[in-house]
N, C-alpha and C. Protein backbone atom coordinates (compact mmCIF):
# COMPACT_ATOMS: atom_id res chain seq x y z
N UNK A 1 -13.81 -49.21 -74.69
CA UNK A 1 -12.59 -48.67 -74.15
C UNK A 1 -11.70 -48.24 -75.31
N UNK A 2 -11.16 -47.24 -75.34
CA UNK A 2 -10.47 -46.59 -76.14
C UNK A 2 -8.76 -47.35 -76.29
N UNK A 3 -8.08 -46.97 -77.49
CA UNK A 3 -6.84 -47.81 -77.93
C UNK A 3 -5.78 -47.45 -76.52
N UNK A 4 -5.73 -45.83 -76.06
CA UNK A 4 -5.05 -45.12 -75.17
C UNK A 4 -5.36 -46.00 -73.55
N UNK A 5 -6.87 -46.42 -73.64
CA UNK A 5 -6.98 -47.03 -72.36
C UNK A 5 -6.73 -48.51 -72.20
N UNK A 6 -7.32 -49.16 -73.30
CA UNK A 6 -6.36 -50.49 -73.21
C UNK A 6 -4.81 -50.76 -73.02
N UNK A 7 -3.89 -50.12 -73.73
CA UNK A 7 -2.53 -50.00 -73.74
C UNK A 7 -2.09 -49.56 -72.11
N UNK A 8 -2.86 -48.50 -71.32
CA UNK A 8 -2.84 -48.29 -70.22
C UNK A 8 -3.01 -49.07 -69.52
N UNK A 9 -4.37 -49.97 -69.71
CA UNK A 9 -4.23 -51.65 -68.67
C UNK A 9 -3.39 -52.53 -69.02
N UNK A 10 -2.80 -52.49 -70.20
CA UNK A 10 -2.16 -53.47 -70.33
C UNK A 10 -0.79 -53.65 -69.69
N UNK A 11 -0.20 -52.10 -70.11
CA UNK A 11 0.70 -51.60 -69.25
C UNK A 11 0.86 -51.73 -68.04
N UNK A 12 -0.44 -51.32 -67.15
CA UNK A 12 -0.51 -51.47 -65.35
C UNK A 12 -0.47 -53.19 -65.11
N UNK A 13 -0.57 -54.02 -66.25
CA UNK A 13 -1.22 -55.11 -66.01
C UNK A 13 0.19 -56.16 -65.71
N UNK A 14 1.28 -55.41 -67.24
CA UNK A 14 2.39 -56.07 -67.23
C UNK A 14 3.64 -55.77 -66.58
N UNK A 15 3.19 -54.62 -65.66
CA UNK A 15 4.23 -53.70 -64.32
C UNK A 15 3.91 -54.84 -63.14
N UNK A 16 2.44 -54.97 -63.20
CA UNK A 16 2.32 -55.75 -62.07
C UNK A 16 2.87 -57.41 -62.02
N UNK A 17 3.06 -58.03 -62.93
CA UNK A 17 2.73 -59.20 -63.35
C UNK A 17 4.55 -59.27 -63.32
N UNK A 18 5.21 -58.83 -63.82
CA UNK A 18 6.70 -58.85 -64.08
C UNK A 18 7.22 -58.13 -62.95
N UNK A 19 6.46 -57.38 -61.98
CA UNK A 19 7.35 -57.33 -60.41
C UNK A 19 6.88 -58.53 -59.83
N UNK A 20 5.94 -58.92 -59.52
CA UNK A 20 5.70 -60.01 -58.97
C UNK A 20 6.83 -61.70 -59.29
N UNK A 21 7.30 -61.17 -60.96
CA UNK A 21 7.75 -62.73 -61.11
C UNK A 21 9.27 -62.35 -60.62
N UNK A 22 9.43 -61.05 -61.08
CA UNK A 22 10.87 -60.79 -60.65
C UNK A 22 11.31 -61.21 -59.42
N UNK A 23 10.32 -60.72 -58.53
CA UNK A 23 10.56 -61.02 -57.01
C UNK A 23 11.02 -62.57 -56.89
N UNK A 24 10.42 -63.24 -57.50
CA UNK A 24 10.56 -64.73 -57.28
C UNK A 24 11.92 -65.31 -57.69
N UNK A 25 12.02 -66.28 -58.58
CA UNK A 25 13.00 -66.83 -58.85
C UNK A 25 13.73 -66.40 -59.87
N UNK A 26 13.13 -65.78 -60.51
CA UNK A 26 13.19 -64.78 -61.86
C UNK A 26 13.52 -66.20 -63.03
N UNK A 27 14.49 -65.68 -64.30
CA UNK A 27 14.25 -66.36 -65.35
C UNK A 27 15.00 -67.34 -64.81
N UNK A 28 14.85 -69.18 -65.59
CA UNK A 28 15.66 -70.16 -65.18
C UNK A 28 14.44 -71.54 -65.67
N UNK A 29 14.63 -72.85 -65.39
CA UNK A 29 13.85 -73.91 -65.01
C UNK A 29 13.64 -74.18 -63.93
N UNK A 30 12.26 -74.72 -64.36
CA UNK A 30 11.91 -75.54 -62.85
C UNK A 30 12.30 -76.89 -62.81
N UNK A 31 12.66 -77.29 -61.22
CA UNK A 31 13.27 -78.46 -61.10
C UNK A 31 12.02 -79.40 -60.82
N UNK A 32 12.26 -80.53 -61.59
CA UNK A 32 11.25 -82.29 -61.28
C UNK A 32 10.61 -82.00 -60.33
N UNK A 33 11.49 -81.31 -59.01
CA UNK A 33 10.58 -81.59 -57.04
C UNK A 33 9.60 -80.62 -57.74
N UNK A 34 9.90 -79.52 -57.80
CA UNK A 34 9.33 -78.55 -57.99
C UNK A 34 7.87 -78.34 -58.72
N UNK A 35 7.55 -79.36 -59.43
CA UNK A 35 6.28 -79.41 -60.36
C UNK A 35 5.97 -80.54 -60.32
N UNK A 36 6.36 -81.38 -59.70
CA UNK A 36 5.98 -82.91 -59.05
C UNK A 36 4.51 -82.34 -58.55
N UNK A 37 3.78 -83.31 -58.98
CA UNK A 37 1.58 -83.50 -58.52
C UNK A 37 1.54 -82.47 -59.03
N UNK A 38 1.82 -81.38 -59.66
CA UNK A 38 0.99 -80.33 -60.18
C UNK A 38 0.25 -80.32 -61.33
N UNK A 39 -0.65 -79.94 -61.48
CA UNK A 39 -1.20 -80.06 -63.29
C UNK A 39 -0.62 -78.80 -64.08
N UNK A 40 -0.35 -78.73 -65.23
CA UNK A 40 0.03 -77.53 -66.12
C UNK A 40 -0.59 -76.35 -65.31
N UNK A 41 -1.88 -75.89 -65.08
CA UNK A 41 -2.38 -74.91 -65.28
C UNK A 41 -2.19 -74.46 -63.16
N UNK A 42 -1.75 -75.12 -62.62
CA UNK A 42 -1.19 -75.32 -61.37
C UNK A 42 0.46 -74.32 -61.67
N UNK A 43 0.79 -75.11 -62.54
CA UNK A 43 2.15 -74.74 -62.95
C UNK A 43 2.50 -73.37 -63.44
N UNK A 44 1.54 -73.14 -64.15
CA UNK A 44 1.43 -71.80 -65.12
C UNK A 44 1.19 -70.67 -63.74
N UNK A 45 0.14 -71.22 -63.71
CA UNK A 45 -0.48 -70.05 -62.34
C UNK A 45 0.86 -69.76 -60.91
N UNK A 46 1.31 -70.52 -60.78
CA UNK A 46 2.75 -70.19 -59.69
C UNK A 46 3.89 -69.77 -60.64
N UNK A 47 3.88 -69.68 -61.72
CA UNK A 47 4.60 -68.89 -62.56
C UNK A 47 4.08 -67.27 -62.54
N UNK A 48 3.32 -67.50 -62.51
CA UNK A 48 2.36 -65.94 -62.36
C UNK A 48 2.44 -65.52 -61.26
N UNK A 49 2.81 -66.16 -60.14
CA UNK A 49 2.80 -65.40 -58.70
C UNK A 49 4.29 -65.46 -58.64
N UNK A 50 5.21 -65.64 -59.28
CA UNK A 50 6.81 -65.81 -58.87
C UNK A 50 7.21 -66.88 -57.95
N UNK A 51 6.50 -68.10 -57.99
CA UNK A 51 6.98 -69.18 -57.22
C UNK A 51 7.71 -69.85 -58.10
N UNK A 52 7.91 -69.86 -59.16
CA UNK A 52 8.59 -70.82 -59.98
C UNK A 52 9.62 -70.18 -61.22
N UNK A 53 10.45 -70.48 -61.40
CA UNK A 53 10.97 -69.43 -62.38
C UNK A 53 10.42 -69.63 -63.47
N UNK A 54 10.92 -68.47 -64.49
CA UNK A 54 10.27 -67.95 -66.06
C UNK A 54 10.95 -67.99 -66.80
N UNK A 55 10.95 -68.47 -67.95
CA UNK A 55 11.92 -69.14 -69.49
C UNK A 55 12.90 -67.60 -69.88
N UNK A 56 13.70 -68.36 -70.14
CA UNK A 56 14.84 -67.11 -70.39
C UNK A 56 14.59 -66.20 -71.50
N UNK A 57 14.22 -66.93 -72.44
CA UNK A 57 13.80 -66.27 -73.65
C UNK A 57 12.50 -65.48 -73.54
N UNK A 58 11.40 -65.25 -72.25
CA UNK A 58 11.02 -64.14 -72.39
C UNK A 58 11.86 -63.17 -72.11
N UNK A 59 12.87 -63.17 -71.26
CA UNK A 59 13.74 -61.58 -70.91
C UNK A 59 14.07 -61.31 -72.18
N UNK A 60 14.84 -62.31 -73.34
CA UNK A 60 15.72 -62.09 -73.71
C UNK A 60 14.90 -61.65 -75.30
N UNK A 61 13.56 -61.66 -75.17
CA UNK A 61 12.89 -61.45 -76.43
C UNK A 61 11.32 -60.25 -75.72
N UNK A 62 11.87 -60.47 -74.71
CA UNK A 62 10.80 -58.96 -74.23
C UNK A 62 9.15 -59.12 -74.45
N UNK A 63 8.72 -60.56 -73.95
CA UNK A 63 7.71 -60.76 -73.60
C UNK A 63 7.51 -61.00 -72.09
N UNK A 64 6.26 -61.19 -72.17
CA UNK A 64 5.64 -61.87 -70.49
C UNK A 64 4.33 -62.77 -70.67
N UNK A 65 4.54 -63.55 -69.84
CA UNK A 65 3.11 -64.58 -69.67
C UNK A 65 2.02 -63.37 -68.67
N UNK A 66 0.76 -63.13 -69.08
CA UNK A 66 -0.02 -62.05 -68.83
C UNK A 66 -0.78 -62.92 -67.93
N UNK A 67 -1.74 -63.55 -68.80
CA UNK A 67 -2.98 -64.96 -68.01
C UNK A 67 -2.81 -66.02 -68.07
N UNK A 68 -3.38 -66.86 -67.33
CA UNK A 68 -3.76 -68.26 -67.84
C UNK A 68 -5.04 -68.50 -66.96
N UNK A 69 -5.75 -69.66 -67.73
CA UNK A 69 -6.73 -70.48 -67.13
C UNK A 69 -7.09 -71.56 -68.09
N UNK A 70 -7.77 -72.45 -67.48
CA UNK A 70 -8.13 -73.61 -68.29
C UNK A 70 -8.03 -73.86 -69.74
N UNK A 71 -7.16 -73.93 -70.43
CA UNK A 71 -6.96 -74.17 -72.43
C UNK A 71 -6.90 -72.27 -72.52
N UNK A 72 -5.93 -71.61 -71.72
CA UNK A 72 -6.10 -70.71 -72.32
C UNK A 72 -4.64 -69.81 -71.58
N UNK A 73 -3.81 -69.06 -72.63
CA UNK A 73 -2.79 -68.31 -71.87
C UNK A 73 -2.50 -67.29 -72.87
N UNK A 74 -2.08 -66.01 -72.58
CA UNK A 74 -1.83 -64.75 -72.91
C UNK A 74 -0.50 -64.56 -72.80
N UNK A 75 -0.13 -63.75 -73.96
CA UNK A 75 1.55 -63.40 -73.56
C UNK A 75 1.39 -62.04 -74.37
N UNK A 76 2.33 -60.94 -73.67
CA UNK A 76 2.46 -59.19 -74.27
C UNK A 76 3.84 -59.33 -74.10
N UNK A 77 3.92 -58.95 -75.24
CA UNK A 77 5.75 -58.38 -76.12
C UNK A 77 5.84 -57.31 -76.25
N UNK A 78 6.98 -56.81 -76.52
CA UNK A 78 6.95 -55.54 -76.44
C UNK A 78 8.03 -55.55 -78.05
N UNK A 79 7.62 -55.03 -79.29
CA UNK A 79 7.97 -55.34 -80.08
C UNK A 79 9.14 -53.94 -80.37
N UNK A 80 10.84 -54.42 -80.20
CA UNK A 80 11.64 -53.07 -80.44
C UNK A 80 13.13 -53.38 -81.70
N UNK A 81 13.54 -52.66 -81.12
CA UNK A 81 14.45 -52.36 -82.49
C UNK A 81 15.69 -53.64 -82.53
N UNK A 82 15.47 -54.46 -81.66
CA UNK A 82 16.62 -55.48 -81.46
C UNK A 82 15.30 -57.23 -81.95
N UNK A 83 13.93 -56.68 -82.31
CA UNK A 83 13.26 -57.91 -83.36
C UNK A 83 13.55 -57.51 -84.06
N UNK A 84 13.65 -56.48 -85.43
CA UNK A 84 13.51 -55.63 -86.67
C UNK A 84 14.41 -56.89 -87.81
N UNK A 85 13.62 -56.72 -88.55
CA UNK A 85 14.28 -57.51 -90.09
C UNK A 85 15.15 -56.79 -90.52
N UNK A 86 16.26 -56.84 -91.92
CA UNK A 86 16.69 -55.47 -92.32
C UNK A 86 15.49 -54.74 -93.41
N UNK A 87 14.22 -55.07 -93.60
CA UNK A 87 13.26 -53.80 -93.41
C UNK A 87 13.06 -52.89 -93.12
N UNK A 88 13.13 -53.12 -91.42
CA UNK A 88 12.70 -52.13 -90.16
C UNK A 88 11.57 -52.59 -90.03
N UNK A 89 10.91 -54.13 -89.84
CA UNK A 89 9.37 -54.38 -89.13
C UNK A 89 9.56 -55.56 -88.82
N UNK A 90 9.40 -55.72 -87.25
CA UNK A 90 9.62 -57.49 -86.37
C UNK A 90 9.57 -58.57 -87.48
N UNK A 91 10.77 -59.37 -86.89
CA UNK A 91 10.95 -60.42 -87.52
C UNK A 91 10.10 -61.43 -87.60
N UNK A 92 9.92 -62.18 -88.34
CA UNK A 92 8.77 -62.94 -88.37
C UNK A 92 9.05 -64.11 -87.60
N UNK A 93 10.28 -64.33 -86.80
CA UNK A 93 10.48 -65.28 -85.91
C UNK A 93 10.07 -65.06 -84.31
N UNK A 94 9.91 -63.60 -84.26
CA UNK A 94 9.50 -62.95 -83.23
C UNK A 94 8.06 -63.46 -82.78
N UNK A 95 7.06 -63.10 -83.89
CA UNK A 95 5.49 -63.65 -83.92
C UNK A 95 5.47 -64.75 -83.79
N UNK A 96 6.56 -65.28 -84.49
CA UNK A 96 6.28 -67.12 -84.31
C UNK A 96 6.47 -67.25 -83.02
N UNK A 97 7.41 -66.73 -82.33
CA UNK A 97 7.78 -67.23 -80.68
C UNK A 97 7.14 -66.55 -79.78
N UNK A 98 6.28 -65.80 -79.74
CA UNK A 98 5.21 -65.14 -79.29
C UNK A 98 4.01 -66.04 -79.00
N UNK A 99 3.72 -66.37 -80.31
CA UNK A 99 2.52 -67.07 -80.50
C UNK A 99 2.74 -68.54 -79.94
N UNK A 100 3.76 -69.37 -80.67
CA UNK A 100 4.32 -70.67 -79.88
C UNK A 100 4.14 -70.32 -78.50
N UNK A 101 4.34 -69.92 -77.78
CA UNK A 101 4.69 -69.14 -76.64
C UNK A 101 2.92 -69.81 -75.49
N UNK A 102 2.03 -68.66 -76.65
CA UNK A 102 0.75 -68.56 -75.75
C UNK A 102 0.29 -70.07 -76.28
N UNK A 103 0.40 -70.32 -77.20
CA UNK A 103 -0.14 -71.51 -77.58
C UNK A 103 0.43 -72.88 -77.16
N UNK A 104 1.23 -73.20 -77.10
CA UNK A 104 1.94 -73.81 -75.70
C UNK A 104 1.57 -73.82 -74.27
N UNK A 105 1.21 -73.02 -73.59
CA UNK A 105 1.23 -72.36 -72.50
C UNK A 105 0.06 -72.75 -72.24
N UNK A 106 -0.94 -72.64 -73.31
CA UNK A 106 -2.57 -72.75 -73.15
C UNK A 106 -2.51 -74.38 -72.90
N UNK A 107 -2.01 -75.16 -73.88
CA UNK A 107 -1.71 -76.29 -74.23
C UNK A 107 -1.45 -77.17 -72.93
N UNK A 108 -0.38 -76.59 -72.25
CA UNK A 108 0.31 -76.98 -70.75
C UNK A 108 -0.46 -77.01 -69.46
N UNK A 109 -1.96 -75.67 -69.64
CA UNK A 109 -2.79 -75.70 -68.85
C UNK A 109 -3.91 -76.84 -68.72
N UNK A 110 -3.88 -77.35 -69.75
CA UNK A 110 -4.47 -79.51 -69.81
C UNK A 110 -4.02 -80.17 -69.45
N UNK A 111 -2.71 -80.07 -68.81
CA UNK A 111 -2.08 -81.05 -68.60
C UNK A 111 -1.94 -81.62 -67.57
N UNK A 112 -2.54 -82.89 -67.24
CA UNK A 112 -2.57 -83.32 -65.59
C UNK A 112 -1.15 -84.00 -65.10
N UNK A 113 -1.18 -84.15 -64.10
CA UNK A 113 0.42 -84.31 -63.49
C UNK A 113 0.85 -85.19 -63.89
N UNK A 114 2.21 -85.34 -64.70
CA UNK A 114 3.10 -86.25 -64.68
C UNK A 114 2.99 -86.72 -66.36
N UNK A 115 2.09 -85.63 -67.09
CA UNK A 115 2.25 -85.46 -68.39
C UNK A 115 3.06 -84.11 -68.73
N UNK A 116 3.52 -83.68 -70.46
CA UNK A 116 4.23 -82.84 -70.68
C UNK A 116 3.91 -82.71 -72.15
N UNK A 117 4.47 -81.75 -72.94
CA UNK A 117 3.70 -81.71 -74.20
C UNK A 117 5.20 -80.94 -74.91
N UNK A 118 5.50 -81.36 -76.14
CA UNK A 118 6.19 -80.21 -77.06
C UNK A 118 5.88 -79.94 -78.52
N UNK A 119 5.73 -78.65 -78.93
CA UNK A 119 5.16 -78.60 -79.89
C UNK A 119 5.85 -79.32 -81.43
N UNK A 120 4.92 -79.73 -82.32
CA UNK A 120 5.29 -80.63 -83.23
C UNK A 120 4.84 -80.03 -84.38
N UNK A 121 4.07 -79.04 -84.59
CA UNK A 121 3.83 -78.00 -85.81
C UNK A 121 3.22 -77.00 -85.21
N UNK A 122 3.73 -76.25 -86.00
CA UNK A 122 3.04 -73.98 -85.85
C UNK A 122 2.98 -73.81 -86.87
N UNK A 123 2.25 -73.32 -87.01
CA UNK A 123 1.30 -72.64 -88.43
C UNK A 123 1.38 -71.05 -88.09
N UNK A 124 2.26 -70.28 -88.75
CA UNK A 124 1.45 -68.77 -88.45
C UNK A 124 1.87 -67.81 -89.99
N UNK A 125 0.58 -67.22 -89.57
CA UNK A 125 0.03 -65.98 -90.72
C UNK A 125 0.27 -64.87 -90.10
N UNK A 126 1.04 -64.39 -90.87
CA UNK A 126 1.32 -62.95 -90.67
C UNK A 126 0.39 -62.09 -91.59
N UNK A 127 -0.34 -61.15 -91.25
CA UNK A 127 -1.26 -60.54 -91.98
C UNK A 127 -1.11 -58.73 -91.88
N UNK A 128 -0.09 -58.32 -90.89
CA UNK A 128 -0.26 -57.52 -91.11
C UNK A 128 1.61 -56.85 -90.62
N UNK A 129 1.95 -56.05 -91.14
CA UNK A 129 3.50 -55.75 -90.61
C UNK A 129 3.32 -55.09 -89.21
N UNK A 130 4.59 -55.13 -88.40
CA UNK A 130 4.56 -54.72 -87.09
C UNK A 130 5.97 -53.87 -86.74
N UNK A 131 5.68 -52.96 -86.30
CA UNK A 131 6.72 -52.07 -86.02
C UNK A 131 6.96 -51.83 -84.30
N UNK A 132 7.98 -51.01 -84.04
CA UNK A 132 8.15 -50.43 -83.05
C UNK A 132 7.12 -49.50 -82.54
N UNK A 133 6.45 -49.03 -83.23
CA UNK A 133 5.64 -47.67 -83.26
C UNK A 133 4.35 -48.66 -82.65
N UNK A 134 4.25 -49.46 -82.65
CA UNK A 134 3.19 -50.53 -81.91
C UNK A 134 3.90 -50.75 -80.48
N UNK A 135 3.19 -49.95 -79.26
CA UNK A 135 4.28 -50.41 -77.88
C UNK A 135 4.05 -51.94 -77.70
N UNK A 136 3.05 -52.13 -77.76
CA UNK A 136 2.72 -53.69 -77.05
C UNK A 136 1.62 -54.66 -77.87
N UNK A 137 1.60 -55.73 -78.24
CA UNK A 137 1.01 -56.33 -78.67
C UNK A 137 0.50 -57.84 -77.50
N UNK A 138 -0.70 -58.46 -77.62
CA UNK A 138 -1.03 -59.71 -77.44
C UNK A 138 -1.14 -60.86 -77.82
N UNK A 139 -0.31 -62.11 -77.57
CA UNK A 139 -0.40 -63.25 -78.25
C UNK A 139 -1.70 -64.12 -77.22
N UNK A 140 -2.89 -64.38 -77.91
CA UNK A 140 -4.14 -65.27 -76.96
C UNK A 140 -4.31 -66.64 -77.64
N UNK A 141 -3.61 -67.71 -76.85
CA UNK A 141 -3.87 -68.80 -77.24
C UNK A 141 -4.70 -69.85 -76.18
N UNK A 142 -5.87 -70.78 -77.36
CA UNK A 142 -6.77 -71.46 -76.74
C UNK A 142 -6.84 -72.39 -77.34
N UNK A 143 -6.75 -73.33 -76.68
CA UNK A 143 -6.95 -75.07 -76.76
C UNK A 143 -8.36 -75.51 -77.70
N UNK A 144 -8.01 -75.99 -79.11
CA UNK A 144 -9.20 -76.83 -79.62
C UNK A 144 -9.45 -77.79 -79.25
N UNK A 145 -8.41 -78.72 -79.02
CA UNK A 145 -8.45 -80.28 -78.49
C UNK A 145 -7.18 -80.87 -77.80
N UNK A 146 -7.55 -81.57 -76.37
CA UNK A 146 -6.42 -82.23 -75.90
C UNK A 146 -6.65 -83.53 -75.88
N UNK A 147 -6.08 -84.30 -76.52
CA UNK A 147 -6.45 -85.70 -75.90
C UNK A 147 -4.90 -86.50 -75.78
N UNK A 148 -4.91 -87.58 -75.68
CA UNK A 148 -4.01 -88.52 -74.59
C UNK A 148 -2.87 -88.40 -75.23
N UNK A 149 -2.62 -88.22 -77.02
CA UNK A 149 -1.36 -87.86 -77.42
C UNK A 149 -1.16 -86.81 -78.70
N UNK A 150 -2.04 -85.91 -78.36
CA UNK A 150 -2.00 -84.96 -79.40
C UNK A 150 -2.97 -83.92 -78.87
N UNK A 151 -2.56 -82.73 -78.99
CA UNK A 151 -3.34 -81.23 -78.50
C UNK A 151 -3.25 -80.41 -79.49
N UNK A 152 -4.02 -79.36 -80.00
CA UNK A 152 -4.51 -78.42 -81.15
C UNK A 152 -4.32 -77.35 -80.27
N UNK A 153 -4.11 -76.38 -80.85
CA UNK A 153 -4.35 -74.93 -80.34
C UNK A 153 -4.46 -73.94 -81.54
N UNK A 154 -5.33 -72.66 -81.07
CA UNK A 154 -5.20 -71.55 -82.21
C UNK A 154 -5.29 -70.56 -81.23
N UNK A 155 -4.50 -69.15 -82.09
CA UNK A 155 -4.20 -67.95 -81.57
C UNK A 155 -4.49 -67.28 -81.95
N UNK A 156 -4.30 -65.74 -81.87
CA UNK A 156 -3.79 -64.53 -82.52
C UNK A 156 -3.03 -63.97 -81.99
N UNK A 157 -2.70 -62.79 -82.52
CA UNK A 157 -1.86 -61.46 -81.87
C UNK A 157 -2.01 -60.30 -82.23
N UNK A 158 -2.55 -59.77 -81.35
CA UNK A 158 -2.94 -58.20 -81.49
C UNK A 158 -2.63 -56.84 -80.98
N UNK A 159 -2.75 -55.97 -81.33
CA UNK A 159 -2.53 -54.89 -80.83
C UNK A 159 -3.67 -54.18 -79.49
N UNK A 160 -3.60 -53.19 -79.07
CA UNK A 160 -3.87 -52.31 -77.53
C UNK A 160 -5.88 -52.23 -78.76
N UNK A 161 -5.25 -52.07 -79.79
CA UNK A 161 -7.07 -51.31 -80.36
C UNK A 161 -7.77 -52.78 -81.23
N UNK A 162 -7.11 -53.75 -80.79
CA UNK A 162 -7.74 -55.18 -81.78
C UNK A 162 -6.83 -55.29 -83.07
N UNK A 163 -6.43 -54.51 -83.44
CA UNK A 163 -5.85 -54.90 -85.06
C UNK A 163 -4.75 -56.45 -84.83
N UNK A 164 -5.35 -56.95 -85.66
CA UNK A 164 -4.93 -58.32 -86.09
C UNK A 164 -3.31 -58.23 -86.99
N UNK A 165 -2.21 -59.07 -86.16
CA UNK A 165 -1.63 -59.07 -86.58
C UNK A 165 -0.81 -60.19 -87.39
N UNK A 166 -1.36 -61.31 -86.81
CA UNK A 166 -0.93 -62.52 -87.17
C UNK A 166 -1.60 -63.80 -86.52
N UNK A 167 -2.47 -64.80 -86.78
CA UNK A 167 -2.83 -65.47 -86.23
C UNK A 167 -2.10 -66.76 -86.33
N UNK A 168 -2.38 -68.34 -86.10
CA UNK A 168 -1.88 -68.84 -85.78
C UNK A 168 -2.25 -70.49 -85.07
N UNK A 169 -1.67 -71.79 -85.38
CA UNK A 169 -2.62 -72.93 -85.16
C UNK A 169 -1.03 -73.67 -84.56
N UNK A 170 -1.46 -74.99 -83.70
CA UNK A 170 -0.07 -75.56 -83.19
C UNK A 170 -0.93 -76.71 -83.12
N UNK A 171 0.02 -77.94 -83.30
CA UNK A 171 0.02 -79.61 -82.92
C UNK A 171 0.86 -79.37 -81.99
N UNK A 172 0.29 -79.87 -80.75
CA UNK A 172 1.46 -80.44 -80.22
C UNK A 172 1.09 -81.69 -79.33
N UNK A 173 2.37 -82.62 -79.13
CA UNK A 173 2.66 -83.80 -78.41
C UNK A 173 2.37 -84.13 -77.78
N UNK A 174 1.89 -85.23 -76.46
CA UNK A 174 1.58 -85.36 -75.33
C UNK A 174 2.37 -86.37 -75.12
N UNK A 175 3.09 -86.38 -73.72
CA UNK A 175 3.59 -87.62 -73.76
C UNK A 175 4.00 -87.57 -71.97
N UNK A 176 4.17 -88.67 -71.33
CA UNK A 176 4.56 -88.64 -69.68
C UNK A 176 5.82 -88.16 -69.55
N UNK A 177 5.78 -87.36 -68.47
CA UNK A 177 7.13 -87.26 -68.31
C UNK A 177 8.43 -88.26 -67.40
N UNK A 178 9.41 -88.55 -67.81
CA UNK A 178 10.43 -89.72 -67.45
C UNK A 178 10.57 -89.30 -65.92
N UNK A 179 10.57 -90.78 -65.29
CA UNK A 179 10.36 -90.27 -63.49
C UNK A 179 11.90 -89.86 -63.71
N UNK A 180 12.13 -89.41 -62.56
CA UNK A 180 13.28 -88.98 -62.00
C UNK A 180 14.15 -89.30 -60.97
């Protein structure tokens, strides 16, 4: 598939995916009732259909949660002139919260009910500069290891044609969450 036709699904992919959440509760938290017996990847997935609301800081940094499934979640940014360094090429806090983002997310999809996780180190490599002139990029993060109080994850982030832009590793926490 060509760079023109990926960017095109990705596009149809993230029209569809961001009317659907809009419809719902749009950006905000979810409340305790609300994710009570669910497992992460329960959680993630009714985020994806607009049953649950969506973290503020994707509006406000111009991403979206794309997929999820089992140790695994996707997020597309849309990289513009309000990330820019005084360079002129996304801030490197941008990639970091991108990537935190999917790698988290993947992280959350292990998680059986009445656990919760926050990240405790990110590791990311920036390898290549990123501009505006890039419409959309992918952050794909997947679970190395979850166990009872500590979870691994590694990422990347790429562009519509594969180019590698920054990859990326996370510790994070496990711990129950406080009844309510």
């Amino acid at each position: 598939m060509s760079k023109i036709n990926h960017l095109e699904a990705w596009l149809a992919q993230e029209d569809l995916i961001r009317k659907t959440m809009d419809a719902g509760p749009g950006p905000g938290v979810a409340t305790a009732q609300q994710i009570a017996g669910k497992t992460g990847l329960e959680v993630m997935q009714a985020l994806l259909r607009g049953e649950l609301p969506y973290a503020h800081i994707a509006q406000t940094l111009d991403f979206t949660l794309i997929e999820v499934s089992h140790g695994h979640a996707t997020f597309q940014g849309t990289p513009g002139q309000a990330h820019l360094n005084p360079m002129g090429t996304v801030h490197g806090g941008w990639f970091a919260t991108l990537l935190d983002s999917a790698l988290g997310c993947a992280v959350h999809t292990r998680m059986t009910p009445g656990l919760a996780y926050t990240t405790a180190e990110l590791s990311v490599n920036m390898v290549r500069a990123l501009t505006p002139k890039v419409s959309r990029v992918r952050a794909q993060g997947r679970v190395i290891h979850c166990g009872r109080q500590l979870a691994t994850a590694e990422g990347r982030l790429i562009g519509p044609d594969g180019t590698l832009y920054a990859h990326a590793t996370t510790t994070c926490l496990v711990f129950p969450l406080a009844p309510q």
